[in-house]
PDB file of N, CA and C in Angstrom:
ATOM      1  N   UNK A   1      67.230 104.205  79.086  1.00  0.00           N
ATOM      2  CA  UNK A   1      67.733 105.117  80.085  1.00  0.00           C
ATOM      3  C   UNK A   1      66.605 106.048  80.498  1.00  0.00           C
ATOM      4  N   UNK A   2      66.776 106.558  81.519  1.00  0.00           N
ATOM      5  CA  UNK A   2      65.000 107.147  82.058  1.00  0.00           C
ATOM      6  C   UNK A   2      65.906 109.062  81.934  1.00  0.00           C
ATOM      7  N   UNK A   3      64.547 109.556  81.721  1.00  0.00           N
ATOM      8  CA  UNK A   3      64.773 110.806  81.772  1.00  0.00           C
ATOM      9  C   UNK A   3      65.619 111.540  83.023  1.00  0.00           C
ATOM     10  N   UNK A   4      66.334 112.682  82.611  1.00  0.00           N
ATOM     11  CA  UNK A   4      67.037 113.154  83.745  1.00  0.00           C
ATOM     12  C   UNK A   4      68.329 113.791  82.983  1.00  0.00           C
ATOM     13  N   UNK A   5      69.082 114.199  83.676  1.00  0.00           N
ATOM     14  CA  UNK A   5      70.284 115.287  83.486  1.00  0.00           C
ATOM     15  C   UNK A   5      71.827 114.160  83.851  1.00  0.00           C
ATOM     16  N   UNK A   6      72.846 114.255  82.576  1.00  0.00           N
ATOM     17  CA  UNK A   6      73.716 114.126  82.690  1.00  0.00           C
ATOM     18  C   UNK A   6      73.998 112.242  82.677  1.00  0.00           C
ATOM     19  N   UNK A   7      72.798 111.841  82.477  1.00  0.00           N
ATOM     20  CA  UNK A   7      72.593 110.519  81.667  1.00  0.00           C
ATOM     21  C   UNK A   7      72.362 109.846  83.417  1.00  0.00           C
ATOM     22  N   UNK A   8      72.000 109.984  84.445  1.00  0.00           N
ATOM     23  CA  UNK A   8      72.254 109.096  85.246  1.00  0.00           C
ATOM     24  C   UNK A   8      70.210 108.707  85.118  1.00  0.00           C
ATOM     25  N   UNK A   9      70.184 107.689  85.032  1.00  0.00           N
ATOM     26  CA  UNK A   9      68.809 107.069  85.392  1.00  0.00           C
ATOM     27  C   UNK A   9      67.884 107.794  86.191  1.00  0.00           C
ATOM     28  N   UNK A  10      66.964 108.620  86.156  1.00  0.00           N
ATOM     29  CA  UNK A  10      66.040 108.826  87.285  1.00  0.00           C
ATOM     30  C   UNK A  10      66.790 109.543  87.503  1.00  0.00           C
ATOM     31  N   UNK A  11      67.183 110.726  87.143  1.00  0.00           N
ATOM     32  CA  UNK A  11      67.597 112.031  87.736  1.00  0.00           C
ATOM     33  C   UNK A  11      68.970 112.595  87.435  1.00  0.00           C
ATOM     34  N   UNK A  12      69.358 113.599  88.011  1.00  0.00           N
ATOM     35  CA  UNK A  12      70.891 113.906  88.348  1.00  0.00           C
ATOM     36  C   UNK A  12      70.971 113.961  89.643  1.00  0.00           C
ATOM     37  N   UNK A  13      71.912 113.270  90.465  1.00  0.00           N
ATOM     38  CA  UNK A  13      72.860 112.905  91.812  1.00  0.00           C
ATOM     39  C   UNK A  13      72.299 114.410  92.249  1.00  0.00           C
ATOM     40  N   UNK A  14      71.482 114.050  93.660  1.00  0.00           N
ATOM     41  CA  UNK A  14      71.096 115.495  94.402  1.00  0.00           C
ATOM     42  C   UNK A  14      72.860 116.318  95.182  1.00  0.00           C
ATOM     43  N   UNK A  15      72.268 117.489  95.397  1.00  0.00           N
ATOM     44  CA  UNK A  15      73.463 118.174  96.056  1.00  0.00           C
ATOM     45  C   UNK A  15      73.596 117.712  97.320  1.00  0.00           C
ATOM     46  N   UNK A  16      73.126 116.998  98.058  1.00  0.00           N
ATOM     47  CA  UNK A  16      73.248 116.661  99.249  1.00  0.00           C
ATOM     48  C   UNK A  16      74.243 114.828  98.948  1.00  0.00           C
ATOM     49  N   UNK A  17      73.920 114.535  98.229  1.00  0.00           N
ATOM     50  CA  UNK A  17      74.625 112.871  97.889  1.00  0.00           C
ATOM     51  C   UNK A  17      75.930 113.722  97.551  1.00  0.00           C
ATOM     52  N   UNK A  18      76.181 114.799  96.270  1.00  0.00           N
ATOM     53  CA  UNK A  18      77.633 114.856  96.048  1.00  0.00           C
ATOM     54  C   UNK A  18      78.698 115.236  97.620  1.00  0.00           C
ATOM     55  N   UNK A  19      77.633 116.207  98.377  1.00  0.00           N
ATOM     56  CA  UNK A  19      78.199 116.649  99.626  1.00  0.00           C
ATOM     57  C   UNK A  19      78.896 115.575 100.128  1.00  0.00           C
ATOM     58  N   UNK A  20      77.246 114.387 100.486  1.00  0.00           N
ATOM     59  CA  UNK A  20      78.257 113.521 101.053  1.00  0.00           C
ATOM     60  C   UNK A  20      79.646 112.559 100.901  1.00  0.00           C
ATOM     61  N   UNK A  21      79.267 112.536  99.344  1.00  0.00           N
ATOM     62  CA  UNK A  21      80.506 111.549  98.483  1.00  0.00           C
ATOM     63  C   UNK A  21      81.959 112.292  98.861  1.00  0.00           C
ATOM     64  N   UNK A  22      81.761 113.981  98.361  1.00  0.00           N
ATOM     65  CA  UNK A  22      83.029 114.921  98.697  1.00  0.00           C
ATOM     66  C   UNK A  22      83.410 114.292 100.153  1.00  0.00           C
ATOM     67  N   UNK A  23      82.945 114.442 100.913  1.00  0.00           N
ATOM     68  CA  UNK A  23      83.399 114.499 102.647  1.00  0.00           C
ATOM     69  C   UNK A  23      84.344 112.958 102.537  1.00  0.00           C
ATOM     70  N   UNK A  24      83.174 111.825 102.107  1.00  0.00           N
ATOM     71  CA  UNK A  24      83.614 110.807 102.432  1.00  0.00           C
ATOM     72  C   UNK A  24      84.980 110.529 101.498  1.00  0.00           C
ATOM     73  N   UNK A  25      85.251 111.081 100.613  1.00  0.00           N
ATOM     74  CA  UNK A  25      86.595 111.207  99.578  1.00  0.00           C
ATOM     75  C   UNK A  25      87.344 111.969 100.416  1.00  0.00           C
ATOM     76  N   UNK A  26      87.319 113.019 100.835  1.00  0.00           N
ATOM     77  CA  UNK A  26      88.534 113.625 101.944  1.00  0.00           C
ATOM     78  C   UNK A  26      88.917 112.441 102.811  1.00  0.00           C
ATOM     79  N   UNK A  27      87.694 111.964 103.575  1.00  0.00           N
ATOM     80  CA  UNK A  27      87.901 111.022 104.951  1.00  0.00           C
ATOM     81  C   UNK A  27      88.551 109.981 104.561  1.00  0.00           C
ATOM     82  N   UNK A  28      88.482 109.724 103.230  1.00  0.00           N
ATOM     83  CA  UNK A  28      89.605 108.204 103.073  1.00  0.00           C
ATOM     84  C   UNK A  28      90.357 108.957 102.568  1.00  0.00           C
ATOM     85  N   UNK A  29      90.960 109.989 102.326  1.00  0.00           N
ATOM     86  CA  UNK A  29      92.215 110.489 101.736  1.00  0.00           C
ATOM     87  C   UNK A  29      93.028 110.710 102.787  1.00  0.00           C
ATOM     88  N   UNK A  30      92.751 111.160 103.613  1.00  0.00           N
ATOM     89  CA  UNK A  30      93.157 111.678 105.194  1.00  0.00           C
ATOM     90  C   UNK A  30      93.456 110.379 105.896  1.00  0.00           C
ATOM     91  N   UNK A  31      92.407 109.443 105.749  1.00  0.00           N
ATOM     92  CA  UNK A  31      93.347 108.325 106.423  1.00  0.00           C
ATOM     93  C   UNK A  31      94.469 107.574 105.494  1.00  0.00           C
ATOM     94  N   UNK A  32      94.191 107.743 104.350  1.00  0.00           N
ATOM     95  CA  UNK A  32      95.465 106.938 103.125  1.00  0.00           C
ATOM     96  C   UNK A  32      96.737 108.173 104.119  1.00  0.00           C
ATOM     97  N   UNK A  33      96.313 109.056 103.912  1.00  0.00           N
ATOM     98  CA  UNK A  33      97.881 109.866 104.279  1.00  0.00           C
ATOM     99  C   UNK A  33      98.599 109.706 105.924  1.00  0.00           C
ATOM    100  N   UNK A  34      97.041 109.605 106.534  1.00  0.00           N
ATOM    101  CA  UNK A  34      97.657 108.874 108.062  1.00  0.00           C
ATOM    102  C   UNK A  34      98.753 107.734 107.961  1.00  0.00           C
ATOM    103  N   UNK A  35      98.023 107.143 107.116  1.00  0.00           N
ATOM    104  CA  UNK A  35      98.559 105.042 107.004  1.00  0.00           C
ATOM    105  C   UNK A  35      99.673 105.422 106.453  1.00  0.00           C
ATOM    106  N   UNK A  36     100.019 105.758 105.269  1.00  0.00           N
ATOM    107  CA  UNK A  36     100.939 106.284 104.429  1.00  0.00           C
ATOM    108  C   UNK A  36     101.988 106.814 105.432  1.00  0.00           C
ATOM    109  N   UNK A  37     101.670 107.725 106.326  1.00  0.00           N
ATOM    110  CA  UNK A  37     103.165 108.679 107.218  1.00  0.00           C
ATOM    111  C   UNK A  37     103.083 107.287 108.141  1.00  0.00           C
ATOM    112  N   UNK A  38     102.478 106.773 108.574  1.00  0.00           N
ATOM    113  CA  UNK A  38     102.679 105.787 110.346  1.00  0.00           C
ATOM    114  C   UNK A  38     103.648 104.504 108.984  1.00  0.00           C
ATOM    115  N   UNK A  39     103.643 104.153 108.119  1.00  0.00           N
ATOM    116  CA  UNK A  39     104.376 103.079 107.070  1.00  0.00           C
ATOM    117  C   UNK A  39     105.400 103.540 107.201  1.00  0.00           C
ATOM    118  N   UNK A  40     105.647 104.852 105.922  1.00  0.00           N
ATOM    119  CA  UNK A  40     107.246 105.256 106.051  1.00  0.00           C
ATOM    120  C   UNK A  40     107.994 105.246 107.600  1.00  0.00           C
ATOM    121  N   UNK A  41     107.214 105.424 108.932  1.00  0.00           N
ATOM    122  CA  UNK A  41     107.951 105.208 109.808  1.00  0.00           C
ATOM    123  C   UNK A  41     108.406 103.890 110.491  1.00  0.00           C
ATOM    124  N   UNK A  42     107.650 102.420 109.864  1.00  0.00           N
ATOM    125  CA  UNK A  42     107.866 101.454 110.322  1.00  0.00           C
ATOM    126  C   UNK A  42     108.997 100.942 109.927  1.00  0.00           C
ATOM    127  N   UNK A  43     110.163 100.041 110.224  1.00  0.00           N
ATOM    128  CA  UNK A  43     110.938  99.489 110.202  1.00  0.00           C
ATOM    129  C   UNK A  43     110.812  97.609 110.393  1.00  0.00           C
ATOM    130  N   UNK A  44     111.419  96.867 109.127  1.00  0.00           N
ATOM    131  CA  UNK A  44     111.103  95.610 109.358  1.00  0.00           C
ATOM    132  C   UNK A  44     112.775  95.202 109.133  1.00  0.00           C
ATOM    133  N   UNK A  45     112.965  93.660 109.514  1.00  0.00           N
ATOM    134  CA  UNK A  45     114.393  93.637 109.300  1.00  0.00           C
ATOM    135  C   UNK A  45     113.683  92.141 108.476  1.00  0.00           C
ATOM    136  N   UNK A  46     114.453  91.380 107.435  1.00  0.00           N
ATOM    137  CA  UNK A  46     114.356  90.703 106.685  1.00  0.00           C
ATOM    138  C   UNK A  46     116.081  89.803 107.105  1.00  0.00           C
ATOM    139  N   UNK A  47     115.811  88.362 107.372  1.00  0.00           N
ATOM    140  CA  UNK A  47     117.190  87.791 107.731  1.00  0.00           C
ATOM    141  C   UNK A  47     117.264  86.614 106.703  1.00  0.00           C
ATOM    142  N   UNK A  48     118.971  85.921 106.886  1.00  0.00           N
ATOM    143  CA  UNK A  48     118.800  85.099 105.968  1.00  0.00           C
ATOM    144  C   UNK A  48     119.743  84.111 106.304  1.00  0.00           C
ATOM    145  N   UNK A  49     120.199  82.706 105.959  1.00  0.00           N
ATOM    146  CA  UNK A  49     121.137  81.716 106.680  1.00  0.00           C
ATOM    147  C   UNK A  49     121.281  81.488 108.100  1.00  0.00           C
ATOM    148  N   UNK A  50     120.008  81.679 108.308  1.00  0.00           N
ATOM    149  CA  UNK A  50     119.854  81.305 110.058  1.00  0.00           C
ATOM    150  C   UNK A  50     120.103  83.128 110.850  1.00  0.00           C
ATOM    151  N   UNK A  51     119.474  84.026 110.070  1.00  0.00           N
ATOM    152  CA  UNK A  51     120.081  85.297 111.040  1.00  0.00           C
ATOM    153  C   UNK A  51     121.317  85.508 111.116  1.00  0.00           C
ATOM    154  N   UNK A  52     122.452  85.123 110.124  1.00  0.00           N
ATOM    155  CA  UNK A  52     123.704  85.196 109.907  1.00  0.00           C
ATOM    156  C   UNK A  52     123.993  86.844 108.962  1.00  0.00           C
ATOM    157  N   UNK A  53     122.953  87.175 108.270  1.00  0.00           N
ATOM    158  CA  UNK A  53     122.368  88.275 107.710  1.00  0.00           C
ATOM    159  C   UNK A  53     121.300  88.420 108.256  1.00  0.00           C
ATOM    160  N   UNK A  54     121.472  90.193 108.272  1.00  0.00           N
ATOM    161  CA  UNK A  54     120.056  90.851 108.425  1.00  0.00           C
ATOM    162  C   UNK A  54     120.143  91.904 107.695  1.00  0.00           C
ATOM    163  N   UNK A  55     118.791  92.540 107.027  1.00  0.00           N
ATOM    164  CA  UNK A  55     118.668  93.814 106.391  1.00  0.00           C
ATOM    165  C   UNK A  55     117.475  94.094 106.860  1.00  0.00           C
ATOM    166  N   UNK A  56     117.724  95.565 107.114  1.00  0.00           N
ATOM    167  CA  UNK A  56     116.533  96.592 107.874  1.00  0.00           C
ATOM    168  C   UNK A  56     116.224  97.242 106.907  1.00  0.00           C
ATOM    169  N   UNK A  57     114.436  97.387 106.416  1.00  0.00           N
ATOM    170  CA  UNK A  57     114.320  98.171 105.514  1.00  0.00           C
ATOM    171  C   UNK A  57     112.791  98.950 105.887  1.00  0.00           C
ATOM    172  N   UNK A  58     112.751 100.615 106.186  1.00  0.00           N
ATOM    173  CA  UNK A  58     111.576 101.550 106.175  1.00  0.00           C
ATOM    174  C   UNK A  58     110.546 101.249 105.486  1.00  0.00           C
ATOM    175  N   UNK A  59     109.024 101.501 105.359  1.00  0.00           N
ATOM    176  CA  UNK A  59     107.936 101.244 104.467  1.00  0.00           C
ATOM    177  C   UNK A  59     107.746 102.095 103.237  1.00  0.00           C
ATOM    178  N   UNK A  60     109.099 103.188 103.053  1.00  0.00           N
ATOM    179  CA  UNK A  60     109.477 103.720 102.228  1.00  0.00           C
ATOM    180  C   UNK A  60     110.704 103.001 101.492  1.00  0.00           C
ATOM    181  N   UNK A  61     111.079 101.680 101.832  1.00  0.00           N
ATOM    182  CA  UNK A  61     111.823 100.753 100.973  1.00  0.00           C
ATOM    183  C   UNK A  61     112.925 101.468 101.037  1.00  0.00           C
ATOM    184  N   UNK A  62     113.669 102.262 102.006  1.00  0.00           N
ATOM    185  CA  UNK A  62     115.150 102.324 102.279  1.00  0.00           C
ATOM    186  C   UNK A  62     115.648 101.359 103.083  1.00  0.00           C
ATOM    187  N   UNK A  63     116.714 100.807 102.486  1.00  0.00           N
ATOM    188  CA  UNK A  63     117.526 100.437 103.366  1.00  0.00           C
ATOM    189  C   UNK A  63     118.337 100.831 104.707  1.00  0.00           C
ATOM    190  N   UNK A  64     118.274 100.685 106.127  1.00  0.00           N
ATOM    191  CA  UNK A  64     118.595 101.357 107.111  1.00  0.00           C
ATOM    192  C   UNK A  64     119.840 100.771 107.967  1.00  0.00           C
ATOM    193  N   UNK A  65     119.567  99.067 107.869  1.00  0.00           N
ATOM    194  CA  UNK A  65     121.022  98.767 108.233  1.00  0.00           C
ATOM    195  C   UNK A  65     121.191  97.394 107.675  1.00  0.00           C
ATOM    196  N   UNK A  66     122.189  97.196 107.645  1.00  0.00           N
ATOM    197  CA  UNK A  66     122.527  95.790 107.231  1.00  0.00           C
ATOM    198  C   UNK A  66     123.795  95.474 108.096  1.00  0.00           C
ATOM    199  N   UNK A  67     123.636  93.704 108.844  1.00  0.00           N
ATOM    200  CA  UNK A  67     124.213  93.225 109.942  1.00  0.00           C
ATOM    201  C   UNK A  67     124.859  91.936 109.167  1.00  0.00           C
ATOM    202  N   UNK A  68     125.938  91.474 108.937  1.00  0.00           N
ATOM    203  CA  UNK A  68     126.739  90.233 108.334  1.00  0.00           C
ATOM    204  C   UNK A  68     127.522  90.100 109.504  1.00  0.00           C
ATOM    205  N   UNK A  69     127.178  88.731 109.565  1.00  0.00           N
ATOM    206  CA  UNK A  69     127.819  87.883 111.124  1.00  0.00           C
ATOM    207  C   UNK A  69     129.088  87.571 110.550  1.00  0.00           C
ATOM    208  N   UNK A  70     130.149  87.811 110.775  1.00  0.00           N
ATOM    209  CA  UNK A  70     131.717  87.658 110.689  1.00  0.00           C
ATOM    210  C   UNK A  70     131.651  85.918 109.852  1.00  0.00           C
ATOM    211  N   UNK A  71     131.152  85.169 109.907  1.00  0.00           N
ATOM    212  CA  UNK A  71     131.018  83.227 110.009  1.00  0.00           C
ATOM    213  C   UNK A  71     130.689  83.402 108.620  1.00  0.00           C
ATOM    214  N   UNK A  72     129.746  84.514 108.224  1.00  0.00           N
ATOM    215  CA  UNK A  72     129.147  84.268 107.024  1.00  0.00           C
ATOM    216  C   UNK A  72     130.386  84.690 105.640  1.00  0.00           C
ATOM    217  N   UNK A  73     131.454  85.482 105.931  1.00  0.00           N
ATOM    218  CA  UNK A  73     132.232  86.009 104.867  1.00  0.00           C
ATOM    219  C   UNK A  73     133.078  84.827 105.223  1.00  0.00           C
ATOM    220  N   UNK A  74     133.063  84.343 104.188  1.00  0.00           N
ATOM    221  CA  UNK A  74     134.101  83.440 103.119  1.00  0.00           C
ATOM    222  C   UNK A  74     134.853  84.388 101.905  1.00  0.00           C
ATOM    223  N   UNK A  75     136.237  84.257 102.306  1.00  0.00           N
ATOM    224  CA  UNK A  75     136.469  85.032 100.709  1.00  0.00           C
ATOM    225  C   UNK A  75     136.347  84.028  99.581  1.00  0.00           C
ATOM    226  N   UNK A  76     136.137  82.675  99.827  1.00  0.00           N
ATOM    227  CA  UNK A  76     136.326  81.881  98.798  1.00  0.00           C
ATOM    228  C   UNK A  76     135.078  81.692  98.312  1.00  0.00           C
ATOM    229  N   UNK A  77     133.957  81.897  99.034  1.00  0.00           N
ATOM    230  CA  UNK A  77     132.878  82.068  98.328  1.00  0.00           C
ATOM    231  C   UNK A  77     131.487  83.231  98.720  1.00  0.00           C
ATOM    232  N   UNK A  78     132.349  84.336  98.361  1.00  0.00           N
ATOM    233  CA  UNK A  78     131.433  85.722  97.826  1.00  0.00           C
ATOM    234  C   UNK A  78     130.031  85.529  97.760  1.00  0.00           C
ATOM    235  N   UNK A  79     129.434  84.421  96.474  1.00  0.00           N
ATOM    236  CA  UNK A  79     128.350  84.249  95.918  1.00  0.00           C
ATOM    237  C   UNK A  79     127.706  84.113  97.029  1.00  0.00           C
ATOM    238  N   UNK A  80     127.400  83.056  98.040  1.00  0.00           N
ATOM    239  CA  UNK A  80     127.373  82.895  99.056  1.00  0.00           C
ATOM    240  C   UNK A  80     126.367  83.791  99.658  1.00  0.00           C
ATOM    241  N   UNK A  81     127.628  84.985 100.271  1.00  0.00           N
ATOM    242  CA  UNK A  81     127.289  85.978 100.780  1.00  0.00           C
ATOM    243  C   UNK A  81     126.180  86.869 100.009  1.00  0.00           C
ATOM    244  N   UNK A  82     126.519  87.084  98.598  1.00  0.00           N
ATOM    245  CA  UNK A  82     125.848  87.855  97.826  1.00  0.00           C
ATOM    246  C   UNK A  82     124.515  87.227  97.711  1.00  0.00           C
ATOM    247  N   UNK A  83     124.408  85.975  98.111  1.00  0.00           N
ATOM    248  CA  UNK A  83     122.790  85.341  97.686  1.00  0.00           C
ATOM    249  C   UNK A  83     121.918  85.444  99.068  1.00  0.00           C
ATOM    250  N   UNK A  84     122.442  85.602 100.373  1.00  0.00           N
ATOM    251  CA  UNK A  84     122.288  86.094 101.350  1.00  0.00           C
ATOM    252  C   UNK A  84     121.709  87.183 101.634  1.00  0.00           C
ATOM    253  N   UNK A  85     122.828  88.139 101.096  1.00  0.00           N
ATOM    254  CA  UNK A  85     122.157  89.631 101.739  1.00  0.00           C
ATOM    255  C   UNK A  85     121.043  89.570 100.267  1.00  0.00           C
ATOM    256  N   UNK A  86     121.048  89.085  99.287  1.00  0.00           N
ATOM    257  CA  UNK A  86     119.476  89.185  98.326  1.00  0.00           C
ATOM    258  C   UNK A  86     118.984  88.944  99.443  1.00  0.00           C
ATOM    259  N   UNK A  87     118.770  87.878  99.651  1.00  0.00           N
ATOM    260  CA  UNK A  87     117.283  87.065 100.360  1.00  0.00           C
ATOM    261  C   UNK A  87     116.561  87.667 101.082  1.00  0.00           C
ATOM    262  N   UNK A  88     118.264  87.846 102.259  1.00  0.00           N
ATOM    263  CA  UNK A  88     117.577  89.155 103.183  1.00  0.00           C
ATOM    264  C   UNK A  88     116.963  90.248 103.252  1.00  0.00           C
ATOM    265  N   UNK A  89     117.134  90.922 102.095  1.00  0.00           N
ATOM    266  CA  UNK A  89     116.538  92.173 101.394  1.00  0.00           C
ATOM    267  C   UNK A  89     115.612  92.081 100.865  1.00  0.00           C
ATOM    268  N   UNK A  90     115.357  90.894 100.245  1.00  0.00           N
ATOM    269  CA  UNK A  90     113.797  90.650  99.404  1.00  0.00           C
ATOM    270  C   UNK A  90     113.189  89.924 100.569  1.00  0.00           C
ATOM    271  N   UNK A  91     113.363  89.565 101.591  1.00  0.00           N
ATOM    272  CA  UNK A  91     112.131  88.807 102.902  1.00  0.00           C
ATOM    273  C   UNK A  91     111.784  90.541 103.433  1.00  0.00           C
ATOM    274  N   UNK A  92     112.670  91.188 103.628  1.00  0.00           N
ATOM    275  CA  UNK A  92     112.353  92.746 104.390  1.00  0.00           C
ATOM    276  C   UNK A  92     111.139  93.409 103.146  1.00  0.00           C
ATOM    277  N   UNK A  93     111.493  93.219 102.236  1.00  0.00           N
ATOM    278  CA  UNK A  93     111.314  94.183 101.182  1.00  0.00           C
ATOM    279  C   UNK A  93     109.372  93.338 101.392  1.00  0.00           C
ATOM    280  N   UNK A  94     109.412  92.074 101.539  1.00  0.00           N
ATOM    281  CA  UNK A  94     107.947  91.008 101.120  1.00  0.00           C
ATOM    282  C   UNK A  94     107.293  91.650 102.602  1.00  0.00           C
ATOM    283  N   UNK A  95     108.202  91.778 103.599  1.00  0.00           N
ATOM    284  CA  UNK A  95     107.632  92.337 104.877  1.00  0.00           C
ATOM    285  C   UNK A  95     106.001  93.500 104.529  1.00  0.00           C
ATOM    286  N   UNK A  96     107.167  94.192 104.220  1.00  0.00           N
ATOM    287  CA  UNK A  96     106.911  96.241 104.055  1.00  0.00           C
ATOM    288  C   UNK A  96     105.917  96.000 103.074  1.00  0.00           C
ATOM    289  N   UNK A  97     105.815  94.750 101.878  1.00  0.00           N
ATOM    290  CA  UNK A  97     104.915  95.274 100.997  1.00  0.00           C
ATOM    291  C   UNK A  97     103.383  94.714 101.709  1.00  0.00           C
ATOM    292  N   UNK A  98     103.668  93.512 102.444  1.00  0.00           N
ATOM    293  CA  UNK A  98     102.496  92.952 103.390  1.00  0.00           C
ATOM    294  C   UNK A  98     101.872  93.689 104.446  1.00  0.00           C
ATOM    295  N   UNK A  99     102.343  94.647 104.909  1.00  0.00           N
ATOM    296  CA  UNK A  99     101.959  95.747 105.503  1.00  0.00           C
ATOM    297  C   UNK A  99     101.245  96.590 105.013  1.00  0.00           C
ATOM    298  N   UNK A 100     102.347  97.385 103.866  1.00  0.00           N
ATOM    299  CA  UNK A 100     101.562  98.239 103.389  1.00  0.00           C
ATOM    300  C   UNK A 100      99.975  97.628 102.878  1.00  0.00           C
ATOM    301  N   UNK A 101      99.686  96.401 102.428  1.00  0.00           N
ATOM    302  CA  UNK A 101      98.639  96.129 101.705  1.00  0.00           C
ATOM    303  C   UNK A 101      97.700  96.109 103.214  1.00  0.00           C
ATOM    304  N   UNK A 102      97.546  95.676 104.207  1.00  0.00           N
ATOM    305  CA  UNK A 102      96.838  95.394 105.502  1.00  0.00           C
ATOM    306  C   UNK A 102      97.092  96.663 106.125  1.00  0.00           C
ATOM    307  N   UNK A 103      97.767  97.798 105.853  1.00  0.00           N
ATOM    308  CA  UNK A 103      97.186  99.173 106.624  1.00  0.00           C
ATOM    309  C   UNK A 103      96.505 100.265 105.468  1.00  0.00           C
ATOM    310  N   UNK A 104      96.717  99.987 104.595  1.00  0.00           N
ATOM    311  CA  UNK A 104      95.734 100.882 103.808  1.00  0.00           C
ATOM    312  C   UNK A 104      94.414 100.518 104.164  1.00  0.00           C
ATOM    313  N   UNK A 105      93.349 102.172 104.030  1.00  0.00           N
ATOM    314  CA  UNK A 105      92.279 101.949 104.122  1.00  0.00           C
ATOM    315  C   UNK A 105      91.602 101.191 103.154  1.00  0.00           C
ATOM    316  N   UNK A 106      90.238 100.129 103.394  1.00  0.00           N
ATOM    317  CA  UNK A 106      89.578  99.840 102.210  1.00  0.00           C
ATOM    318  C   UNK A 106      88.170 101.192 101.981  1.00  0.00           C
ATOM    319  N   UNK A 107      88.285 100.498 100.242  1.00  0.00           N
ATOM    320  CA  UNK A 107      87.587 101.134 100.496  1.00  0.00           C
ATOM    321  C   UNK A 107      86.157 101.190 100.046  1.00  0.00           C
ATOM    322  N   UNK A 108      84.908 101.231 100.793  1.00  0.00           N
ATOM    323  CA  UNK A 108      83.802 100.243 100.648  1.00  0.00           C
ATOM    324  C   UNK A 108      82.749 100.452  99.519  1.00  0.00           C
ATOM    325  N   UNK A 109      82.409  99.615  99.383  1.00  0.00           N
ATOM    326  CA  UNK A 109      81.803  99.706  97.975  1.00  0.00           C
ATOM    327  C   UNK A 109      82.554 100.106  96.920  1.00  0.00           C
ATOM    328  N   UNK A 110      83.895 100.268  97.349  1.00  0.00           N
ATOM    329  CA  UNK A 110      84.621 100.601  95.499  1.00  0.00           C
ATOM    330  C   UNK A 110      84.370 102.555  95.873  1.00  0.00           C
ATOM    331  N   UNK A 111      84.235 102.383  94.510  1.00  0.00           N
ATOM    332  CA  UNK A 111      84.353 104.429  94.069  1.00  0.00           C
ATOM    333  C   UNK A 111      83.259 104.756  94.427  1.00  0.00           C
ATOM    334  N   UNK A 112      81.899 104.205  93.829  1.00  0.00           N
ATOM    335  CA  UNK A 112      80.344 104.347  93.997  1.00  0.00           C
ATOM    336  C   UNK A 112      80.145 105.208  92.785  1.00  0.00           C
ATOM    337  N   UNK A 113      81.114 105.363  91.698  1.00  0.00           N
ATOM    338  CA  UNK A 113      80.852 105.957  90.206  1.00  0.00           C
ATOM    339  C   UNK A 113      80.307 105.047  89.480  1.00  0.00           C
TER     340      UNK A 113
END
């Protein structure tokens, strides 16, 4: 290890590098919180048995509406229905999480620690 302060190789990190690291840590924090508020406002709907079900769900993973086409309730078979509105809810739910992963910022080079 080469001489210097605080174990880093060849020196300790000048005040002008931490400056810049600080700034550039706000600037992706600020956009995580941009991406983050414009998500919770998106809305995806997730369908299921041909669009016979639908479930609407926020990028905050609420549920907002859910639509069952009259054709789809059988009283004789519930399960049916119940395996339906899953599906529908977990295709919405696979939506919101595919999003969220493609609007977060990256971020380059990693930490740079």
């Amino acid at each position: 290890m080469g001489k210097g302060r605080g174990g880093f190789p060849g020196g300790a990190m000048g005040g002008a590098n931490m400056a810049n690291l600080m700034k550039q840590a706000q600037r992706m924090q600020r956009q995580m919180e941009e991406a983050q508020a414009k998500l919770e406002e998106t809305e995806v709907t997730g369908t299921a048995g041909g669009g016979v079900v639908e479930v609407t769900v926020t990028g905050a993973k609420e549920i907002t509406k859910v639509h069952i086409d009259p054709e789809a309730v059988d009283p004789d078979d519930v399960e049916m229905l119940e395996d339906l509105v899953m599906a529908a809810t977990n295709e919405a739910l696979h939506k919101i999480d595919e999003i969220t992963a493609a609007s977060m910022p990256k971020m380059p080079g990693g930490l740079g620690f």
